[in-house]
C-alpha atoms as a PDB file:
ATOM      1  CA  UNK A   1      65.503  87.847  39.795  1.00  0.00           C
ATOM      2  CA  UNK A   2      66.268  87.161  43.358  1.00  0.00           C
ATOM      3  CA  UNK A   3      67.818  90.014  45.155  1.00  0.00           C
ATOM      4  CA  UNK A   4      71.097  88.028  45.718  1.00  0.00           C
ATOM      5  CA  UNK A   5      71.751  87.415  42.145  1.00  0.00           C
ATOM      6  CA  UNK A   6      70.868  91.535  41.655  1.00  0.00           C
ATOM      7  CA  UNK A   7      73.202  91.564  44.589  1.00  0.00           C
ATOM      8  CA  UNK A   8      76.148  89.913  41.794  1.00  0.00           C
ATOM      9  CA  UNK A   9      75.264  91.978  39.007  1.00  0.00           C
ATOM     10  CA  UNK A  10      75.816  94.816  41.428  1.00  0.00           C
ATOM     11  CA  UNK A  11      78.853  93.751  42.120  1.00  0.00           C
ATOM     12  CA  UNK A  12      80.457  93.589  39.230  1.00  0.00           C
ATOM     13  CA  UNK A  13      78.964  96.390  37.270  1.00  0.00           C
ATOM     14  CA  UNK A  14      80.414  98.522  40.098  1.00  0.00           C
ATOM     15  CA  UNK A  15      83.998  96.099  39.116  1.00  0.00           C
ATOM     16  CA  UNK A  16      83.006  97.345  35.885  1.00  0.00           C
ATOM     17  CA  UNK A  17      83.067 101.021  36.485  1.00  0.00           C
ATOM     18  CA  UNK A  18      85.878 100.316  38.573  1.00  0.00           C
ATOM     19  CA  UNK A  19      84.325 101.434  41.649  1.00  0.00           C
ATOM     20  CA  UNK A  20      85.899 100.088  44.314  1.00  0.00           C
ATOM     21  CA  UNK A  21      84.131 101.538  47.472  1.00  0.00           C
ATOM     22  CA  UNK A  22      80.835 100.208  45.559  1.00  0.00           C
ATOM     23  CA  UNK A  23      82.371  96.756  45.591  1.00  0.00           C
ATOM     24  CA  UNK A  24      83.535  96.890  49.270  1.00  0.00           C
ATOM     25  CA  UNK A  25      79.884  98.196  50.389  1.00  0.00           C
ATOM     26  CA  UNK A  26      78.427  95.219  48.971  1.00  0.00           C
ATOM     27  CA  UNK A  27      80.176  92.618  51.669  1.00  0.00           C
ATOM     28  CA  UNK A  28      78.631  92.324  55.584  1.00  0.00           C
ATOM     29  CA  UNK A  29      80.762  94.130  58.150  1.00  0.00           C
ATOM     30  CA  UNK A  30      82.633  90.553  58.986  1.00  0.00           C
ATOM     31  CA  UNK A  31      82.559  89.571  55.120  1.00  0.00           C
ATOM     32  CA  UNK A  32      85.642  87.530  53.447  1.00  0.00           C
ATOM     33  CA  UNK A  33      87.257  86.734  50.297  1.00  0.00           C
ATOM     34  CA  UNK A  34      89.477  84.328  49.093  1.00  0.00           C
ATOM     35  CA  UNK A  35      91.663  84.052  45.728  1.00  0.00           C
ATOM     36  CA  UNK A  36      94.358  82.023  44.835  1.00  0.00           C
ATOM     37  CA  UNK A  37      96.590  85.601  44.286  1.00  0.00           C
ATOM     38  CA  UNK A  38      95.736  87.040  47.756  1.00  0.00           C
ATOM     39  CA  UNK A  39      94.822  83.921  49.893  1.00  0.00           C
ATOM     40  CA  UNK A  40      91.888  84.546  52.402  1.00  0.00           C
ATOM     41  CA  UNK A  41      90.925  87.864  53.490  1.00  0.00           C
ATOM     42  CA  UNK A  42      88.635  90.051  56.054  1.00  0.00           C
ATOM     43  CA  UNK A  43      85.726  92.572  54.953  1.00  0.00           C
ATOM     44  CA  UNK A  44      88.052  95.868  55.613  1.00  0.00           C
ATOM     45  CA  UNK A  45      91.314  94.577  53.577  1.00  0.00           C
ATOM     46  CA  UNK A  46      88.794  92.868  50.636  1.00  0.00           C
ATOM     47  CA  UNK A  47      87.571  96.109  50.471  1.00  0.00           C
ATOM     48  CA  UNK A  48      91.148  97.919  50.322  1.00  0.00           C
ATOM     49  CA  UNK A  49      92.086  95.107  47.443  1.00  0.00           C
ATOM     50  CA  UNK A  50      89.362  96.022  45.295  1.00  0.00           C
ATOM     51  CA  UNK A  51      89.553  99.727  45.742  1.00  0.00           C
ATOM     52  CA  UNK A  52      93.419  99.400  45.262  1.00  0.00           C
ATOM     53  CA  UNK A  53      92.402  97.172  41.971  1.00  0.00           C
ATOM     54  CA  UNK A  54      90.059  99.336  40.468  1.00  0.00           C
ATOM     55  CA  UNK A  55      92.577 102.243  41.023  1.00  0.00           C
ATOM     56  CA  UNK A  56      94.769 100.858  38.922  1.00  0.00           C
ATOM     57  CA  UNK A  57      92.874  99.374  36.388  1.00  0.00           C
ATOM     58  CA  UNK A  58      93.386 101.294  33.289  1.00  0.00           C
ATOM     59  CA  UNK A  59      92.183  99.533  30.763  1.00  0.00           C
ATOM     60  CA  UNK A  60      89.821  96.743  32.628  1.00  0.00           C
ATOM     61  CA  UNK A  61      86.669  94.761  31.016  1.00  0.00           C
ATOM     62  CA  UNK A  62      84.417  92.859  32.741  1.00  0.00           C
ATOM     63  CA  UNK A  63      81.896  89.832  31.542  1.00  0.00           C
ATOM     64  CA  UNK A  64      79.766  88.433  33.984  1.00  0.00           C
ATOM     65  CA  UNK A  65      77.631  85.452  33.062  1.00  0.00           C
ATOM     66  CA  UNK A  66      76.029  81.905  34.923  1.00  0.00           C
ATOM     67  CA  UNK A  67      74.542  83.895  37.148  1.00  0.00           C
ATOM     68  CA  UNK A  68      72.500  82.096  40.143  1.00  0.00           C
ATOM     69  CA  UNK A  69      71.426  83.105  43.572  1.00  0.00           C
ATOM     70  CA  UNK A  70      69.513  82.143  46.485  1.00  0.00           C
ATOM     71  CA  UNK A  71      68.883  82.941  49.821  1.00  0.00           C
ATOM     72  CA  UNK A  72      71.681  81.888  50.773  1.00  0.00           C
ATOM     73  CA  UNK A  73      74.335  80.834  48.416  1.00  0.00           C
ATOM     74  CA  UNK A  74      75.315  81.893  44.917  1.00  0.00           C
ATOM     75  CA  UNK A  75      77.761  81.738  42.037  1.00  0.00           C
ATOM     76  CA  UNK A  76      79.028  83.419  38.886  1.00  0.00           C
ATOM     77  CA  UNK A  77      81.492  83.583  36.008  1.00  0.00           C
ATOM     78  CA  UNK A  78      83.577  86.186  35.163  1.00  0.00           C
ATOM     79  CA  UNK A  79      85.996  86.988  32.610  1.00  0.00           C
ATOM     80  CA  UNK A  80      88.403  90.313  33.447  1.00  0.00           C
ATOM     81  CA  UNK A  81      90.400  91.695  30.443  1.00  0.00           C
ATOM     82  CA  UNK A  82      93.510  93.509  31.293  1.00  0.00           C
ATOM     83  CA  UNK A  83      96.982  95.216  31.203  1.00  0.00           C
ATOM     84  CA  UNK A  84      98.908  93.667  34.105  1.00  0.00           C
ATOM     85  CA  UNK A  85     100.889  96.837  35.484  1.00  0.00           C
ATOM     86  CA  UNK A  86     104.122  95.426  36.389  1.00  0.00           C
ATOM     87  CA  UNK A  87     104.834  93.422  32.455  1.00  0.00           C
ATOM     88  CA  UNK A  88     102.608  95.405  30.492  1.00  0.00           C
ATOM     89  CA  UNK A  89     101.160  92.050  29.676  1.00  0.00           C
ATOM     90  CA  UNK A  90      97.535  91.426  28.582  1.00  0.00           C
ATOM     91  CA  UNK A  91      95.376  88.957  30.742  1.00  0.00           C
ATOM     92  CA  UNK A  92      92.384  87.378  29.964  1.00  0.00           C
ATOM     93  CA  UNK A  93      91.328  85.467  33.860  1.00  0.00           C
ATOM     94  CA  UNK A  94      88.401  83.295  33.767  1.00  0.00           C
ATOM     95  CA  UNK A  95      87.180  83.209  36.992  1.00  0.00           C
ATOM     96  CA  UNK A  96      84.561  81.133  39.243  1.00  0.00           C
ATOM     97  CA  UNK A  97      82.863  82.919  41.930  1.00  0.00           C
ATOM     98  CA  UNK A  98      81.211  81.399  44.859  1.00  0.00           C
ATOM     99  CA  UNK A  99      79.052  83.065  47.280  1.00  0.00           C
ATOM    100  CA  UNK A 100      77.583  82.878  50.953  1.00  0.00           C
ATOM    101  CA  UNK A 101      74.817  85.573  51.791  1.00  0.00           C
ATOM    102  CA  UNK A 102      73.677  87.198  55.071  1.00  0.00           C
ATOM    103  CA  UNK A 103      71.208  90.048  55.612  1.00  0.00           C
ATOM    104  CA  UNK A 104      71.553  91.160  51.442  1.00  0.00           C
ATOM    105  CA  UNK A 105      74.949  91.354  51.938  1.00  0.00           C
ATOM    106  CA  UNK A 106      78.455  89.148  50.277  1.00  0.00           C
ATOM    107  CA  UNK A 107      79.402  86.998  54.008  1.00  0.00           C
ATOM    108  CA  UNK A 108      81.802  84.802  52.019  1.00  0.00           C
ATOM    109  CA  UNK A 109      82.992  85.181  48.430  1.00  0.00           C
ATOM    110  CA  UNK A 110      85.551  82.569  46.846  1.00  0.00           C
ATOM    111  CA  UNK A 111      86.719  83.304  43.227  1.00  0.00           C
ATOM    112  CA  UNK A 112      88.755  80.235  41.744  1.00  0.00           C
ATOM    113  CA  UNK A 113      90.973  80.705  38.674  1.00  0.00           C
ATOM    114  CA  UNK A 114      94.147  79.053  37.635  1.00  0.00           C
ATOM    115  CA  UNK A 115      97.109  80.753  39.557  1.00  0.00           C
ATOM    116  CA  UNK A 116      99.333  79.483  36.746  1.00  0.00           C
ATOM    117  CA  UNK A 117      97.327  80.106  33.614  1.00  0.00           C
ATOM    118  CA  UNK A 118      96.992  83.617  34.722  1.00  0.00           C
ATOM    119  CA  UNK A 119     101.099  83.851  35.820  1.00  0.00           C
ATOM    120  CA  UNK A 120     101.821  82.662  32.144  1.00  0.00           C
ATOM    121  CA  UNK A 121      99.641  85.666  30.830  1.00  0.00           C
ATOM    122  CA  UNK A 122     100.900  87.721  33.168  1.00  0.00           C
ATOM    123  CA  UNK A 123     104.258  87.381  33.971  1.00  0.00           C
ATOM    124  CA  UNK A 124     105.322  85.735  30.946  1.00  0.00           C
ATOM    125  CA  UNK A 125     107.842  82.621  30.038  1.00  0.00           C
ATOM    126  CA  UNK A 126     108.836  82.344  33.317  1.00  0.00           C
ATOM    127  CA  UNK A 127     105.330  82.479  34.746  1.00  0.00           C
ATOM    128  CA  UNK A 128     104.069  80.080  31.714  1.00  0.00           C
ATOM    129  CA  UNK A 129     107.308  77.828  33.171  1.00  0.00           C
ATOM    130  CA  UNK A 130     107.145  78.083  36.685  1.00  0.00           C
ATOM    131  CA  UNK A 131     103.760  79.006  37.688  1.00  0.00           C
ATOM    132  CA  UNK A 132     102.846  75.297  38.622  1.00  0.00           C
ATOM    133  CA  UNK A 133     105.543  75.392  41.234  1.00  0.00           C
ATOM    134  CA  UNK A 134     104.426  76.295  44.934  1.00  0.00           C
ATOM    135  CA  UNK A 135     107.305  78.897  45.823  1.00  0.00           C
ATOM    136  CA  UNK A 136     106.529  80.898  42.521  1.00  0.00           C
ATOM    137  CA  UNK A 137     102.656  80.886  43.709  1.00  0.00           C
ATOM    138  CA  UNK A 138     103.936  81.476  47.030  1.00  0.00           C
ATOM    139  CA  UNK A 139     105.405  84.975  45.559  1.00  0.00           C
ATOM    140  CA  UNK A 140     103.034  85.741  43.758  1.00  0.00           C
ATOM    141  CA  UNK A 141     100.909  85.710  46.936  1.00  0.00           C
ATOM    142  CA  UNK A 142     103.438  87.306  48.982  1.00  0.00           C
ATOM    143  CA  UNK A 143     103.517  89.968  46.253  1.00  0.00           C
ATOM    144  CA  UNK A 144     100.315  90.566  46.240  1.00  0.00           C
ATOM    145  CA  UNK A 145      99.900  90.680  50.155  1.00  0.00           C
ATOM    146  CA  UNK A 146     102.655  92.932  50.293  1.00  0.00           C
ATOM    147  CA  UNK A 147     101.097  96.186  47.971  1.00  0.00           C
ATOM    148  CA  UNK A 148      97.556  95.677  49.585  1.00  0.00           C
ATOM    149  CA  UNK A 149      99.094  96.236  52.553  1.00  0.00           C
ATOM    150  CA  UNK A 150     100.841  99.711  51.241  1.00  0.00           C
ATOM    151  CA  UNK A 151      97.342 100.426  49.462  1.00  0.00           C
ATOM    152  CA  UNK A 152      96.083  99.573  53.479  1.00  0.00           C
ATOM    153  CA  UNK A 153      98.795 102.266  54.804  1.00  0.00           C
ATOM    154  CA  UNK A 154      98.093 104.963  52.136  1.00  0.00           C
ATOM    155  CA  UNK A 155      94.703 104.903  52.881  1.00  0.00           C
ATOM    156  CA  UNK A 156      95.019 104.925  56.618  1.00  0.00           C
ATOM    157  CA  UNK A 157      97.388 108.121  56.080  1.00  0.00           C
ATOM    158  CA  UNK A 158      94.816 109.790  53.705  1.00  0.00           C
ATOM    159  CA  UNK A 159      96.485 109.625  50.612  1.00  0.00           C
END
């Protein structure tokens, strides 16, 4: 196995057992992410999102399969199972992951799901209605945005 694609199933086993600061450690020091929940985002808030994630994850499941790496590039598919904290809805997001290496470390990761598939699951009839329409994704981003960036301040305070 090429160390890059030992590099994914790192990754997510650490997703797995919801250890976020695992997760973070895993991306260079100028590292992003992108997601159609959270848009595009640099190494230190990537790693806030997924330690704020995994915090709050009670009752997550991870399946990782397609696994391929190279030197430099790589790619994955991922299925996380569940409760969405704000409905108490269950979600079942299929995800595509792309990657970009440097130096055994994540330089770029995109992970491409449908934004309205998942609001449906999530947020119901009126994400299952509306979650096509660009101001409901636009909220959806802006909510998301806005409690990493309380997770950001709690952890800057050292709480």
């Amino acid at each position: 196995m090429h160390p890059n694609a030992q590099l994914i199933h790192d990754f997510y086993a650490a997703l797995a057992r919801k250890d976020g600061a695992a997760m973070a450690a895993c991306y260079a020091p100028d590292g992003q992410f992108s997601d159609p929940a959270f848009g595009v985002l640099n190494a230190s808030e990537v790693g806030a999102m997924w330690r704020m994630l995994t915090a709050r994850a009670a009752d997550l499941s991870v399946v990782l399969s397609d696994v391929q790496a190279d030197a430099d590039t790589g790619s994955a598919h991922w299925d996380a199972s569940y409760t969405f904290s704000k409905t108490g809805r269950t979600v079942l997001n299929r995800i595509d992951a792309r990657f970009r290496f440097r130096d055994g470390k994540i330089l770029q990761h995109d992970d491409r799901f449908s934004l309205w598939r998942w609001a449906g699951m999530a947020l119901g009839p009126s994400g299952a209605l509306l979650g096509w329409a660009p101001p409901m994704q636009a909220a959806i981003r802006r909510q998301s945005r806005q409690a990493l960036d309380a997770w950001q301040q709690r952890e800057a305070q050292g709480r």
